[in-house]
N, C-alpha and C. Protein backbone atom coordinates (compact mmCIF):
# COMPACT_ATOMS: atom_id res chain seq x y z
N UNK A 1 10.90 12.93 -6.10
CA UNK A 1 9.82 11.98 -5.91
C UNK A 1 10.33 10.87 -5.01
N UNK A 2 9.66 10.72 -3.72
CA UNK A 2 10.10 9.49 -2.89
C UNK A 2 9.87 7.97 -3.76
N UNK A 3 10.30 7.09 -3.03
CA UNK A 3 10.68 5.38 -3.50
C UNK A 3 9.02 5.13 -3.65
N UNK A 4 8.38 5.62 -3.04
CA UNK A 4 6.86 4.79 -3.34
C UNK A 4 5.68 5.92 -4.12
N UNK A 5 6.19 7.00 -4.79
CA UNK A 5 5.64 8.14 -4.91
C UNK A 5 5.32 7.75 -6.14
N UNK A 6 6.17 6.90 -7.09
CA UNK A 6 5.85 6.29 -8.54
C UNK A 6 4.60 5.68 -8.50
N UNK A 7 5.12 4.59 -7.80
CA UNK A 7 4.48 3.49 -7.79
C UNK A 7 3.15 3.73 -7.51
N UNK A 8 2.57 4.75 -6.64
CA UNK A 8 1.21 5.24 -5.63
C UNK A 8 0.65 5.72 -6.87
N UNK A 9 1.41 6.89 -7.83
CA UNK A 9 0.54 7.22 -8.99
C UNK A 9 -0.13 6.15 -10.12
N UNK A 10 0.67 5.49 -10.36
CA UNK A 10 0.63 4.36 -11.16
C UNK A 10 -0.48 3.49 -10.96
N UNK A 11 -0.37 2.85 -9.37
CA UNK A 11 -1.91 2.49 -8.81
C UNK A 11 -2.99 3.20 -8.74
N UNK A 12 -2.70 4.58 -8.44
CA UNK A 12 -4.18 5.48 -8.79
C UNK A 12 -4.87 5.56 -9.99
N UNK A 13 -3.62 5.68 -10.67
CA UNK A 13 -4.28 6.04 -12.88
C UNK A 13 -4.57 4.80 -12.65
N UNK A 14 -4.10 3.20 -12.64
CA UNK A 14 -5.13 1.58 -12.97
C UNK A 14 -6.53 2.00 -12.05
N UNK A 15 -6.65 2.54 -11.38
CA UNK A 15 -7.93 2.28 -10.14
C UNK A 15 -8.75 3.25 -10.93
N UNK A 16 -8.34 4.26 -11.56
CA UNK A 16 -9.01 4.96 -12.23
C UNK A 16 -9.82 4.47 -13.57
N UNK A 17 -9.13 3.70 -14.21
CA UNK A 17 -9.98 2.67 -15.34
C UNK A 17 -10.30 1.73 -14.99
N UNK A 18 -9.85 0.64 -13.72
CA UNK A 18 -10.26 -0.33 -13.13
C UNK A 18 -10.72 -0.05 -11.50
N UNK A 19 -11.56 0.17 -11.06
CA UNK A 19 -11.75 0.69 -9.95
C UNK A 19 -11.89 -0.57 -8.86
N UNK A 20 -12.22 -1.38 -9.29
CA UNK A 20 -12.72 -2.65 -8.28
C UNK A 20 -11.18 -4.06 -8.43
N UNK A 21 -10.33 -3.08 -9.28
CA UNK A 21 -8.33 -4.31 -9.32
C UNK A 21 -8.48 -4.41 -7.63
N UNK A 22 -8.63 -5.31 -7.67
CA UNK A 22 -8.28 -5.85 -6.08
C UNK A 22 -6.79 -5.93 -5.96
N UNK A 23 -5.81 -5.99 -6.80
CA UNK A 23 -4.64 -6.36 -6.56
C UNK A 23 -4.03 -4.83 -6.15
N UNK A 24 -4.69 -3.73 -7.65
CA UNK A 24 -4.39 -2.69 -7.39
C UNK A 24 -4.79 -1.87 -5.84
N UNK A 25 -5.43 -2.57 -5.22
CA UNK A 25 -5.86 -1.70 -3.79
C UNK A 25 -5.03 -2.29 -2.88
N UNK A 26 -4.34 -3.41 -2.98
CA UNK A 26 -3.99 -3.64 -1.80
C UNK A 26 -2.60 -3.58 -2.20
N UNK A 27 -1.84 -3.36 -2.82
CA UNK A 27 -0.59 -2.47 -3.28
C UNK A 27 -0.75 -1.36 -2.83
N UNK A 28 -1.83 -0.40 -3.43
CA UNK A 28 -1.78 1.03 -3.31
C UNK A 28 -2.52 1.45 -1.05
N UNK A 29 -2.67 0.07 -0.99
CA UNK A 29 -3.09 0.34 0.38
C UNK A 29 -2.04 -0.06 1.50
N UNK A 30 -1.20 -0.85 1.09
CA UNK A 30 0.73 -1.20 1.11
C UNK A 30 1.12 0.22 1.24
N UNK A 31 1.07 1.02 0.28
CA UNK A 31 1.76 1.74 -0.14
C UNK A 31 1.66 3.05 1.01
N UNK A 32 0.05 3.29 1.16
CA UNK A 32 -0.08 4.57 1.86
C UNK A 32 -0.05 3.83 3.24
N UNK A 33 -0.25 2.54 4.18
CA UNK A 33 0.22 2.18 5.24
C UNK A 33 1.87 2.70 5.55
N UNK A 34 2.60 2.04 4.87
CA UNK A 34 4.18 2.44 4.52
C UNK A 34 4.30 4.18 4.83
N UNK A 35 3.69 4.82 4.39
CA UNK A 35 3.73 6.13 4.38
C UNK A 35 2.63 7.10 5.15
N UNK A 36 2.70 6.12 6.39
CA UNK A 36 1.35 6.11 6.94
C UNK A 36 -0.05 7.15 6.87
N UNK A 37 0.18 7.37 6.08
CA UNK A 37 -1.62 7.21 5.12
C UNK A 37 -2.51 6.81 5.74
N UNK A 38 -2.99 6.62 7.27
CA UNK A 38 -3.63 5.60 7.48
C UNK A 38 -5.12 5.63 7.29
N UNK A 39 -5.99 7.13 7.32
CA UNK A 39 -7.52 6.91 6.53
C UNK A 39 -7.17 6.52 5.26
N UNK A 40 -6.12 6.90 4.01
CA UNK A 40 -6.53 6.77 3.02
C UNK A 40 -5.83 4.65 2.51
N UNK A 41 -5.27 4.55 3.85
CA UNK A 41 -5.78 2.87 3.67
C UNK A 41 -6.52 2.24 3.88
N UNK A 42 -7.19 3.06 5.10
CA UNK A 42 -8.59 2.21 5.41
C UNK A 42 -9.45 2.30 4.69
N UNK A 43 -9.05 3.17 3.67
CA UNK A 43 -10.69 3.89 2.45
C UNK A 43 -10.41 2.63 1.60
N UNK A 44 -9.18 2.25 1.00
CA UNK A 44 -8.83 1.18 0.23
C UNK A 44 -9.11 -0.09 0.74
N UNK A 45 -8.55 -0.48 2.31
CA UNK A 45 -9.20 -2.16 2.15
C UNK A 45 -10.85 -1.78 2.56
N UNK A 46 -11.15 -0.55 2.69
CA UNK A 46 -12.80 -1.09 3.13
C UNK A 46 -13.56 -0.97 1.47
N UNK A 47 -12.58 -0.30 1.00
CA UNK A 47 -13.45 -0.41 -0.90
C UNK A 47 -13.11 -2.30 -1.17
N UNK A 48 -11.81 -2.24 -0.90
CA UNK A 48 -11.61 -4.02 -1.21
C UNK A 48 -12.17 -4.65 -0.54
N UNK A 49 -12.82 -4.50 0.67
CA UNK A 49 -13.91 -5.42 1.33
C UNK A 49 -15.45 -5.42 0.82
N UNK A 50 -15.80 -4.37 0.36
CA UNK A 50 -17.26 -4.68 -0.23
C UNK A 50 -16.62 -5.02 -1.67
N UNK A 51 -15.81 -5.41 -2.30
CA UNK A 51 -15.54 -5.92 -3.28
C UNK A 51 -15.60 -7.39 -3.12
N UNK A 52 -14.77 -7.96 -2.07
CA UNK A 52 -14.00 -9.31 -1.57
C UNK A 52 -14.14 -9.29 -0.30
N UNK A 53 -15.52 -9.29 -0.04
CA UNK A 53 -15.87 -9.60 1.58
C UNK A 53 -15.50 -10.78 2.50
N UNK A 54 -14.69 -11.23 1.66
CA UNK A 54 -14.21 -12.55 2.42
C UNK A 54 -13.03 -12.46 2.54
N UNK A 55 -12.25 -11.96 1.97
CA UNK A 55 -10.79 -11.43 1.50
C UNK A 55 -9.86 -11.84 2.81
N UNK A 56 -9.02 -12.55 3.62
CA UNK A 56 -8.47 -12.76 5.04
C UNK A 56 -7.56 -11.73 4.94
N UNK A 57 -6.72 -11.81 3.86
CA UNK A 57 -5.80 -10.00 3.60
C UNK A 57 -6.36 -9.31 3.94
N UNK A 58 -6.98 -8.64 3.54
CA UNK A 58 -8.16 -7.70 3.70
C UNK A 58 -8.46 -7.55 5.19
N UNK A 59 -9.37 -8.28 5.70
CA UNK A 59 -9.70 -8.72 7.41
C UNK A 59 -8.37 -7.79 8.20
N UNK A 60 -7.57 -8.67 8.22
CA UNK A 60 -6.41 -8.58 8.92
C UNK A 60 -5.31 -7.31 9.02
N UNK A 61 -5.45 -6.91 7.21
CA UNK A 61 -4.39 -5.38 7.44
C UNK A 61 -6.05 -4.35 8.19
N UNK A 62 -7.20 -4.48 7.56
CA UNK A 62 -7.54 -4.08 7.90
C UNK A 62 -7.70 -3.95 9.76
N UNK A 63 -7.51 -4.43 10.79
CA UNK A 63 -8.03 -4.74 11.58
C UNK A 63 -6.20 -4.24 12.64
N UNK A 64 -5.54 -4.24 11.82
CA UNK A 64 -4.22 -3.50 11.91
C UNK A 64 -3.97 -2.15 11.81
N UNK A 65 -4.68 -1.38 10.60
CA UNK A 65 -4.69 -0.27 10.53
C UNK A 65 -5.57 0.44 11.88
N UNK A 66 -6.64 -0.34 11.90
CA UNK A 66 -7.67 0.61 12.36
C UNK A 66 -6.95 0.16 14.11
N UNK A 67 -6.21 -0.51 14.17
CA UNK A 67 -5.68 -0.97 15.71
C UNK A 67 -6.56 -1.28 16.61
């Protein structure tokens, strides 16, 4: 299991009972950037943006990923 392979499950099972953890998405959207993942980060900050449409985190990785 790679260094972030824990951690990615761990954020999926919380998102799974908490779906709208803002903290948990942008860890688990850390996580698959890092491992470049890059639709399945953009699926995460754009779920954390209709969550926290104001979010400047958010804005910004987002606007990074998508380049």
């Amino acid at each position: 299991m790679g260094k972030y392979d824990k951690a990615f499950e761990d954020l999926t099972r919380l998102l799974e009972t908490e779906p709208d953890n803002t903290i948990a998405l942008k860890y688990r959207d850390e996580i698959n950037y890092m491992m470049k993942r890059y639709n399945e980060s953009i699926a995460d900050l754009e779920k954390l943006l209709r969550i926290k449409p104001n979010d400047v985190w958010a804005k910004k990785a987002n606007k990074l990923v998508k380049g």
